[in-house]
Protein backbone atom coordinates (compact mmCIF):
# COMPACT_ATOMS: atom_id res chain seq x y z
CA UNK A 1 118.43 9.26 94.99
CA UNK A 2 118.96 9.63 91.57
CA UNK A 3 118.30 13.78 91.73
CA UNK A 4 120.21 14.19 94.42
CA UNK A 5 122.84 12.42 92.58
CA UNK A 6 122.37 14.08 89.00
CA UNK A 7 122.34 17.89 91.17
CA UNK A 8 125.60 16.90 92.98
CA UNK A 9 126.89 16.39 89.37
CA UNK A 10 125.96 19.57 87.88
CA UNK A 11 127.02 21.09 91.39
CA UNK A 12 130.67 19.90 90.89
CA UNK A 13 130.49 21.26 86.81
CA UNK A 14 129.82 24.48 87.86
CA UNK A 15 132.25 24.75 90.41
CA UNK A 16 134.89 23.08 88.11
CA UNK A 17 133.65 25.86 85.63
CA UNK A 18 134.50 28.53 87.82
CA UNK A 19 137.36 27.40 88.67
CA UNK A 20 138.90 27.15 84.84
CA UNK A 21 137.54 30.63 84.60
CA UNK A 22 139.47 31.75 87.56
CA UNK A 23 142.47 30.27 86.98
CA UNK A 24 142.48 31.24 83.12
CA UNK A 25 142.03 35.08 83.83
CA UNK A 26 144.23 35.42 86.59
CA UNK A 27 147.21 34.12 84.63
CA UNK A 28 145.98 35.92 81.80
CA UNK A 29 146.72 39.11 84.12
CA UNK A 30 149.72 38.12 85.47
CA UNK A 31 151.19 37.22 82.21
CA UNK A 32 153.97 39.08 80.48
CA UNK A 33 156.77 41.60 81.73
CA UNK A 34 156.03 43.42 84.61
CA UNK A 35 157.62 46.60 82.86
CA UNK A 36 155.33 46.23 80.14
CA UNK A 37 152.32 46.25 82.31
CA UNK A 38 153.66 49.47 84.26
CA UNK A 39 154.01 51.43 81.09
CA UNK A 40 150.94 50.19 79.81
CA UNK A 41 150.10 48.84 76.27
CA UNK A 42 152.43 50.07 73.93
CA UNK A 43 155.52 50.74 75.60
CA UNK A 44 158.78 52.17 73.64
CA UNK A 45 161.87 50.22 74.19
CA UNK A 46 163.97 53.08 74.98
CA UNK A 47 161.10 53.58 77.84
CA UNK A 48 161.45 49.95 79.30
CA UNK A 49 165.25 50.13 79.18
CA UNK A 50 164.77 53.03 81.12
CA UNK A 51 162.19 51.77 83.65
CA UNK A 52 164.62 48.62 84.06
């Protein structure tokens, strides 16, 4: 009983993990100006005036 109980634990802890790791790179993605991410990484702000 004990094993099953100690794999059910590490079970969950990976599956926790995964989710943290999901959750921290998909708002890492979706983070920041949507212009900026269309013009890429270094933008000009005369460019994202003009894309806005």
């Amino acid at each position: 009983m004990l094993r099953y109980i100690v794999r059910r634990c590490v079970y969950s802890l990976l599956i926790l993990l995964g989710v943290l790791v999901l959750t921290f790179v998909m708002f890492r993605m979706a983070a920041g100006d949507p212009t900026g991410t269309l013009l890429g990484k270094n933008p000009t702000p005369q460019d994202v005036e003009n894309l806005r």
